[in-house]
C-alpha atoms as a PDB file:
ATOM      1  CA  UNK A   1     -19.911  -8.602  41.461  1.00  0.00           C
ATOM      2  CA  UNK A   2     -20.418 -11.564  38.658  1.00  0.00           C
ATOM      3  CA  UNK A   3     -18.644 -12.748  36.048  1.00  0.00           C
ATOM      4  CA  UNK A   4     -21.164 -11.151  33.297  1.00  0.00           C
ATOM      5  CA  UNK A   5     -20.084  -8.013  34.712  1.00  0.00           C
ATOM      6  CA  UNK A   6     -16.287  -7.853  34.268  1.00  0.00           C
ATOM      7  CA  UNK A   7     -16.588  -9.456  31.422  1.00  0.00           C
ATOM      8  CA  UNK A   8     -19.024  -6.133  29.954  1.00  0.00           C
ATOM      9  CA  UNK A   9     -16.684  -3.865  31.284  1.00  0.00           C
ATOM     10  CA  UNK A  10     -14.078  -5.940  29.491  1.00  0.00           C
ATOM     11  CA  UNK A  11     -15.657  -5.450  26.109  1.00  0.00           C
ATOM     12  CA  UNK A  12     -16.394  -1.868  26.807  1.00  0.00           C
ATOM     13  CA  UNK A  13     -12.817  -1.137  27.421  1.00  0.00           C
ATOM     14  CA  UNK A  14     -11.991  -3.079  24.048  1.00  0.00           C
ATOM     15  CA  UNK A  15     -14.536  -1.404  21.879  1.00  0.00           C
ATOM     16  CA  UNK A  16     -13.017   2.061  23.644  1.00  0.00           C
ATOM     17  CA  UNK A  17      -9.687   1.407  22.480  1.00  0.00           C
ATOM     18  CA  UNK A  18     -10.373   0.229  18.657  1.00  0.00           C
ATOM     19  CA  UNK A  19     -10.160   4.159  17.844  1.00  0.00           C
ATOM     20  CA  UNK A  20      -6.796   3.793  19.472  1.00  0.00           C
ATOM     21  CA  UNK A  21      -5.613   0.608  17.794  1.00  0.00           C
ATOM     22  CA  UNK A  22      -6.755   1.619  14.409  1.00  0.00           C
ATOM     23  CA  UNK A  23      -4.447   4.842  14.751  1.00  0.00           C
ATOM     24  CA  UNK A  24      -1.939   2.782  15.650  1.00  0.00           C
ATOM     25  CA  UNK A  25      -2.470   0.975  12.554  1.00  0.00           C
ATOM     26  CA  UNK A  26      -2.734   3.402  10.068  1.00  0.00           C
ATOM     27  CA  UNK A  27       0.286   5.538  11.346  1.00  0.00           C
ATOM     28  CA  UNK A  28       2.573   2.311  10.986  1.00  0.00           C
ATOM     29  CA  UNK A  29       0.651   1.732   7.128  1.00  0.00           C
ATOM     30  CA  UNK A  30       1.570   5.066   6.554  1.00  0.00           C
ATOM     31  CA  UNK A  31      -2.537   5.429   5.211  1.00  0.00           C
ATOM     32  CA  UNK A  32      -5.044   6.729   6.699  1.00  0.00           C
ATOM     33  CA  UNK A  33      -8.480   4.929   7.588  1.00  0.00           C
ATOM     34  CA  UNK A  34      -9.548   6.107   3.946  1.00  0.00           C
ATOM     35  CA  UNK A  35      -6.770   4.861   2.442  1.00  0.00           C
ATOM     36  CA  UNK A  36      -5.217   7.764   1.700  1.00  0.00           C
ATOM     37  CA  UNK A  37      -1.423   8.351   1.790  1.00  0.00           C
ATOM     38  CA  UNK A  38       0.181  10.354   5.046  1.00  0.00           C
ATOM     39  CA  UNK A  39       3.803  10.043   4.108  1.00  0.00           C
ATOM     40  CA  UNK A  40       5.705  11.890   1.614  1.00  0.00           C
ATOM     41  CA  UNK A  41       8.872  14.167   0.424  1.00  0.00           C
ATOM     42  CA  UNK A  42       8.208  17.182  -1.043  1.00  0.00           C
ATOM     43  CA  UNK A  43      10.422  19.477  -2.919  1.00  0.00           C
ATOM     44  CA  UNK A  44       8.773  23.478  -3.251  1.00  0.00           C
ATOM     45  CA  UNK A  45       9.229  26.087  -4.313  1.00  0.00           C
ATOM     46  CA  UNK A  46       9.912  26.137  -8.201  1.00  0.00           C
ATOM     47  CA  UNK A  47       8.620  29.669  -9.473  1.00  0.00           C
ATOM     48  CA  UNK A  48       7.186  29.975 -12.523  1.00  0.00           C
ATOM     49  CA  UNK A  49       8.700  31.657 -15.493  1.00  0.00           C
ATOM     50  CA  UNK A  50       7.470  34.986 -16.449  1.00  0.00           C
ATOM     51  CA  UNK A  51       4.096  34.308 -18.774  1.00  0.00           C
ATOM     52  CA  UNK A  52       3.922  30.496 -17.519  1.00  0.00           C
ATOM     53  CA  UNK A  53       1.251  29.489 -15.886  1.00  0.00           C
ATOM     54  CA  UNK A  54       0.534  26.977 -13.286  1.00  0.00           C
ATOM     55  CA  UNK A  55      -0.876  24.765 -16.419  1.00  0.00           C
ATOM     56  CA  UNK A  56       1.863  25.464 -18.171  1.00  0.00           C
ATOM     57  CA  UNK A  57       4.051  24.716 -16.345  1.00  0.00           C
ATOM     58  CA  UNK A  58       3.009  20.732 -15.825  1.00  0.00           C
ATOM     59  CA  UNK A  59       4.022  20.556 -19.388  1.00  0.00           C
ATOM     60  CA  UNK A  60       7.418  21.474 -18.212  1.00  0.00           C
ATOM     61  CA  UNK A  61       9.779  19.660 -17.341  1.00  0.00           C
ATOM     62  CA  UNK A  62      11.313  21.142 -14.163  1.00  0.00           C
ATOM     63  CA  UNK A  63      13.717  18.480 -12.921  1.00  0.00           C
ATOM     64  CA  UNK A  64      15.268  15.630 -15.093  1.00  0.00           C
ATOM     65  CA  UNK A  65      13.473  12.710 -15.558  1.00  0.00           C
ATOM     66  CA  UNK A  66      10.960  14.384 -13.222  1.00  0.00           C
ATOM     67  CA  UNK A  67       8.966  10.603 -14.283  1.00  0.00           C
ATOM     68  CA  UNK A  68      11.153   8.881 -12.844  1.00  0.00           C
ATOM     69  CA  UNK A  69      12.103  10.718  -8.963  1.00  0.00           C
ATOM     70  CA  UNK A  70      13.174   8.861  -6.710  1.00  0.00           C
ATOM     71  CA  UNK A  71      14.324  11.269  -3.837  1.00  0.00           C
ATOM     72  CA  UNK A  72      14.578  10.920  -0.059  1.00  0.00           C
ATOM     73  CA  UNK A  73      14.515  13.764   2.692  1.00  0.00           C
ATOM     74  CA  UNK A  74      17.383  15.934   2.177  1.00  0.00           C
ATOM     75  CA  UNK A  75      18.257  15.120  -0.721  1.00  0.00           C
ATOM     76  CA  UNK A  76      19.168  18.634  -2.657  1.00  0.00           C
ATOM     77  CA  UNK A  77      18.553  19.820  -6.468  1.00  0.00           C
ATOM     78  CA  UNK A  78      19.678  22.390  -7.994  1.00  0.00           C
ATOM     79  CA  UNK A  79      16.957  24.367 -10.167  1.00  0.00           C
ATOM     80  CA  UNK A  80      18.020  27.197 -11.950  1.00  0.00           C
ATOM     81  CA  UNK A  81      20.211  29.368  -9.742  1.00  0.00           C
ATOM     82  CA  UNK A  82      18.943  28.356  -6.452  1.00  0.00           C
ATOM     83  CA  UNK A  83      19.280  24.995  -4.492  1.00  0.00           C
ATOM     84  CA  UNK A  84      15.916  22.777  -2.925  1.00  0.00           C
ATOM     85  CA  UNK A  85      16.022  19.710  -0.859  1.00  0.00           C
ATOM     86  CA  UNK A  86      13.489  17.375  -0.382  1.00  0.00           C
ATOM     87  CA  UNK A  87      11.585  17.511   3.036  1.00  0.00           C
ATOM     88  CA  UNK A  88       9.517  14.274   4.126  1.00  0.00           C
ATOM     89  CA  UNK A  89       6.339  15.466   5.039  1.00  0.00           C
ATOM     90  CA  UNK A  90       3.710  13.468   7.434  1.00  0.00           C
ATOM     91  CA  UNK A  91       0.146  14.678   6.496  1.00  0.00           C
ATOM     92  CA  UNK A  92      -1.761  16.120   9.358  1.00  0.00           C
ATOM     93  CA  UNK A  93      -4.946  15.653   7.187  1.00  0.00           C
ATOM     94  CA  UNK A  94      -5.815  13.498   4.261  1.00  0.00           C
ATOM     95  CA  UNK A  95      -3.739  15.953   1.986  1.00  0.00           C
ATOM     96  CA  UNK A  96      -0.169  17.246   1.823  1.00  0.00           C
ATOM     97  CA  UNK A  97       0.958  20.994   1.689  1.00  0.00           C
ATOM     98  CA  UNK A  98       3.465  22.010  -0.510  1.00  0.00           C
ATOM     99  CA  UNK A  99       2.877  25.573   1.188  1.00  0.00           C
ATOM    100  CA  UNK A 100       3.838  24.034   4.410  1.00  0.00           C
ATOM    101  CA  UNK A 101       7.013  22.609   2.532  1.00  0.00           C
ATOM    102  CA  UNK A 102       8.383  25.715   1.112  1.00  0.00           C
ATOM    103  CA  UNK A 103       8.289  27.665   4.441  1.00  0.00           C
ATOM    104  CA  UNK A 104       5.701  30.294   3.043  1.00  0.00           C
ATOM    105  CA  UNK A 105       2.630  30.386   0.938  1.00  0.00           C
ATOM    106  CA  UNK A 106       3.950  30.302  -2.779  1.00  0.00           C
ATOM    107  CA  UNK A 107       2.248  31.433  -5.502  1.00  0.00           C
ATOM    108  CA  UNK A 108       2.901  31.146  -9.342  1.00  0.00           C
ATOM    109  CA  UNK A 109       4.901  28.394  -7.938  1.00  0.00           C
ATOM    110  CA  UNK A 110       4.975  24.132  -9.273  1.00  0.00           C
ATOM    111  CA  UNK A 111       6.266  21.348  -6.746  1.00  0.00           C
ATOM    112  CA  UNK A 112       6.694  17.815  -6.804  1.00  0.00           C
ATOM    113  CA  UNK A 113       5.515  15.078  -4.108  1.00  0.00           C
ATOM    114  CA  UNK A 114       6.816  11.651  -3.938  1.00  0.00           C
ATOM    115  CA  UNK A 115       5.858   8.587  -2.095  1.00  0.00           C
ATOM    116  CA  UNK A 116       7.033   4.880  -2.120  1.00  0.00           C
ATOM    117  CA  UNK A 117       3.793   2.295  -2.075  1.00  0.00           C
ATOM    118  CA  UNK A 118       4.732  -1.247  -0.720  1.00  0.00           C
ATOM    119  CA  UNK A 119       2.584  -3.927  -2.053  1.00  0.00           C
ATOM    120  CA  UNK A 120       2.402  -7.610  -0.903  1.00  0.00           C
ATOM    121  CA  UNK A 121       1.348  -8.759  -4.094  1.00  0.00           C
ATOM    122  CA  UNK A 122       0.904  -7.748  -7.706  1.00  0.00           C
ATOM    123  CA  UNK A 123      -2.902  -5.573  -7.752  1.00  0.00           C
ATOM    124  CA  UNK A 124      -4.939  -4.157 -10.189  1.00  0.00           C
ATOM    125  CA  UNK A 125      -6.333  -0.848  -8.123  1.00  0.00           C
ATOM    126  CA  UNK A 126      -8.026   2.131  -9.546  1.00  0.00           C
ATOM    127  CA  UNK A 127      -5.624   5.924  -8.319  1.00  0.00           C
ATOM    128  CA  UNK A 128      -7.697   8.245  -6.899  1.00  0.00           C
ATOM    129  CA  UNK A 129      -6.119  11.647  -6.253  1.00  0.00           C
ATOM    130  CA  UNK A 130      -6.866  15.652  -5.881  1.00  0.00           C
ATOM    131  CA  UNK A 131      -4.967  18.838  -6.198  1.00  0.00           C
ATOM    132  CA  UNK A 132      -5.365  22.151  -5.827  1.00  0.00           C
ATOM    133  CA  UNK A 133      -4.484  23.502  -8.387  1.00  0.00           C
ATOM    134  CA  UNK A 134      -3.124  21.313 -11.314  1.00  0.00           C
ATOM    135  CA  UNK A 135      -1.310  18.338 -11.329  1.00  0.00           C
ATOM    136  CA  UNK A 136       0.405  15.783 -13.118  1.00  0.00           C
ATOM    137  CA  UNK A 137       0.964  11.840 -11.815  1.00  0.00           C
ATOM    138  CA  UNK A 138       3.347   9.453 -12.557  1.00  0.00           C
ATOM    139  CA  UNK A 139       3.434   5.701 -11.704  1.00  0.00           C
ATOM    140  CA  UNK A 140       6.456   3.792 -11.933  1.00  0.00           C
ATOM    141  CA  UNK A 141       7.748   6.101 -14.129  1.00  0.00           C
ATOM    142  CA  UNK A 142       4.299   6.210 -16.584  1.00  0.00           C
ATOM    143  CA  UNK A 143       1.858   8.860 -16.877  1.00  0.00           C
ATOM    144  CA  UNK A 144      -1.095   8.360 -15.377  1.00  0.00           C
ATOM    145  CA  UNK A 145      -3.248  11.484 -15.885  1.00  0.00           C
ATOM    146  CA  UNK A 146      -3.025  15.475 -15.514  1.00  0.00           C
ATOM    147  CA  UNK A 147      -5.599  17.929 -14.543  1.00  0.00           C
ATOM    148  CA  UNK A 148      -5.418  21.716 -15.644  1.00  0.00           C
ATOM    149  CA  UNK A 149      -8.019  23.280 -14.184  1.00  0.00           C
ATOM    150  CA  UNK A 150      -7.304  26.282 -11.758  1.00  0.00           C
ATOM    151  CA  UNK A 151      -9.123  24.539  -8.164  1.00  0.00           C
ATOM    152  CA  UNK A 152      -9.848  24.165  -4.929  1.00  0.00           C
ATOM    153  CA  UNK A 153      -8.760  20.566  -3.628  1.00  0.00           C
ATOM    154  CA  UNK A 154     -11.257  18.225  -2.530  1.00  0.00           C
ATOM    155  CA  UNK A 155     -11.341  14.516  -2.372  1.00  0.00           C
ATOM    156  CA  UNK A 156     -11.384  11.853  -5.406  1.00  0.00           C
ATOM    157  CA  UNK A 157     -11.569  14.749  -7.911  1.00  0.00           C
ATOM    158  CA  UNK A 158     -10.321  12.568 -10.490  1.00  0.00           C
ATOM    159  CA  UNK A 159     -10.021   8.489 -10.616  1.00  0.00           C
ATOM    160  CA  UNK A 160      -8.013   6.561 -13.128  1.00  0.00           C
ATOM    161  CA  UNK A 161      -8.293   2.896 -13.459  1.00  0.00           C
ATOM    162  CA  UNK A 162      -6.876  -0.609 -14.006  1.00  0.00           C
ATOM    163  CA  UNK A 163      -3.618   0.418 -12.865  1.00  0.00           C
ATOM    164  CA  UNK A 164      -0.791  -2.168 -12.228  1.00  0.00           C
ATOM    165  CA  UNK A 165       1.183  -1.828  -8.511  1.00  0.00           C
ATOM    166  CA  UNK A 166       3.797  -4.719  -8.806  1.00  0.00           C
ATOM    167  CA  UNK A 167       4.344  -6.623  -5.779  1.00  0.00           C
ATOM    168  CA  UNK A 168       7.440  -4.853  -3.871  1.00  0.00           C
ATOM    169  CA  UNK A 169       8.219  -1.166  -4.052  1.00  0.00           C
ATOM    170  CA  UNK A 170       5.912   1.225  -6.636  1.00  0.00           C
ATOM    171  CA  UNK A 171       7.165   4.962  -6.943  1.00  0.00           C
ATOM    172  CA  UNK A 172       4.357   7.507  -7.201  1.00  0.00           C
ATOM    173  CA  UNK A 173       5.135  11.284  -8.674  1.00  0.00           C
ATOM    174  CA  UNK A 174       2.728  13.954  -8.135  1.00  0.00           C
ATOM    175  CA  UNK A 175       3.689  17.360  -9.703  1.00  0.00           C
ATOM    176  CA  UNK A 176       1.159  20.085  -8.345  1.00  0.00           C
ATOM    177  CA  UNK A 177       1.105  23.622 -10.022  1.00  0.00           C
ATOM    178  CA  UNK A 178      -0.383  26.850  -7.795  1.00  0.00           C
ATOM    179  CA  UNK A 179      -1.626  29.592  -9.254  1.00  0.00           C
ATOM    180  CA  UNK A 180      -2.554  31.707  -5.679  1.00  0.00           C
ATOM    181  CA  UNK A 181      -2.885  31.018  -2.222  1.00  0.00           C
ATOM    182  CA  UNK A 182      -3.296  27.181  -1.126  1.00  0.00           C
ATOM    183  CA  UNK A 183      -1.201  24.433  -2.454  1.00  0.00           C
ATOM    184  CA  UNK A 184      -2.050  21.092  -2.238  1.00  0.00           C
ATOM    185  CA  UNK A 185      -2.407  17.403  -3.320  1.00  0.00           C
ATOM    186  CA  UNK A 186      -4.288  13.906  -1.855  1.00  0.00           C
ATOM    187  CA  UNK A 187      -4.183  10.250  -3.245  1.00  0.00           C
ATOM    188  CA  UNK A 188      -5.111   7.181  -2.395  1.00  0.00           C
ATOM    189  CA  UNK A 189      -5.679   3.250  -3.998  1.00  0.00           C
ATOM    190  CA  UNK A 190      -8.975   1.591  -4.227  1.00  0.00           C
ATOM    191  CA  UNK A 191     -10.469  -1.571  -5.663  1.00  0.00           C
ATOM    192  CA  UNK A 192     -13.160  -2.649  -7.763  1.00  0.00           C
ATOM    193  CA  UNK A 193     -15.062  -2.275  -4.474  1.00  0.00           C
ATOM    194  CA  UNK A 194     -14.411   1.268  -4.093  1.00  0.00           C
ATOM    195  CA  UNK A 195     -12.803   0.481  -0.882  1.00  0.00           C
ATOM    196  CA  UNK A 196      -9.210   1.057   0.152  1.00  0.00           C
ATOM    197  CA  UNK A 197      -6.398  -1.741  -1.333  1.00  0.00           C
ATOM    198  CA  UNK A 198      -5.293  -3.943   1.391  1.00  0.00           C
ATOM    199  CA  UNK A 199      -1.648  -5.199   1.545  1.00  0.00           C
ATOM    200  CA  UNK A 200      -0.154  -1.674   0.931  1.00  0.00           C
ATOM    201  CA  UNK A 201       1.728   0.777   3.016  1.00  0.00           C
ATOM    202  CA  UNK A 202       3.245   4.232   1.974  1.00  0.00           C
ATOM    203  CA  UNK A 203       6.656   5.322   3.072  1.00  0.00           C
ATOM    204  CA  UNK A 204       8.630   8.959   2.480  1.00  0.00           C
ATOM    205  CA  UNK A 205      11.864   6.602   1.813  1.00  0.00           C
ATOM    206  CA  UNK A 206      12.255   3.636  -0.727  1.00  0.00           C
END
């Protein structure tokens, strides 16, 4: 056989396996090939009061300085009279599931998700996140944004801009209200370019 042949089946076999490296890639980036994040800790269930509701209860704080949480897996809080601890949670999709989190579907329930975003440099990005139902975002401690409405989750339901991520470690808070049945929150960094941020990974641990 010639040379021009091996060397086709060698760039077959490389053009094969890009599906593979890229996977590869993204698990260790802790992102997904859309940028968004995979790895977080979760804390769920907190019930709602009697009369609260899911909107309500963003406005709420549940946990102290709910702003600024910086949990890992395991770690345990006491709300009210019963105990939680933080579970890391690897997304099988582009979205996380605080259902999945609690053990059970919770309704008339609010949770919290946390993940640590690595950058190599200082970056001016634009957040892009969803939620199903409400939620309420926190970066580096600041609020970002927070969304009411009673919804089904879908991607880039909401974008806000010309947001700082310092080079080194950035702590991003996502506190998600349910109101019935699924429970669940996405985000993800993109640049002027609408394309994901390079030079950032996500982590479930600082």
């Amino acid at each position: 056989m010639s040379k021009r042949f091996f060397a086709m089946v060698a760039v077959a076999g490389l053009v094969a396996a890009l599906p593979f490296v890229r996977a590869a890639d993204d698990k260790k980036s802790g992102l997904d090939g859309d940028g968004f994040i995979k790895e977080w800790v979760l804390l769920a269930p907190i019930k709602l009061a009697d009369g609260e509701s899911q909107a309500d209860s963003l406005d709420k704080e549940k946990i102290k300085d709910e702003a600024k949480l910086e949990p890992k897996d395991g770690d345990k809080v006491k709300v009210g009279d019963k105990e939680l601890a933080w579970k890391k949670q690897t997304a099988e999709d582009y979205f996380f599931d605080l259902n999945k989190a609690a053990g059970d579907v919770t309704e008339q329930a609010v949770g919290y998700a946390v993940t640590y975003i690595t950058a190599d440099a200082d970056k001016e990005v634009t957040l892009k996140i969803g939620s199903d139902d409400g939620c309420k975002i926190w970066l580096n401690g600041k609020e970002v944004g927070k969304v009411t409405d009673d919804r089904a989750l879908d991607k880039d339901q909401n974008s806000y801009e010309k947001l700082a991520l310092k080079k080194g470690t950035n702590v991003l808070v996502m506190k998600v209200g349910n109101g019935i049945l699924d429970w669940t929150g996405c985000a993800r960094f993109v640049g002027k370019d609408d394309k994901p941020v390079k030079g950032l990974t996500a982590a479930s641990a600082k």
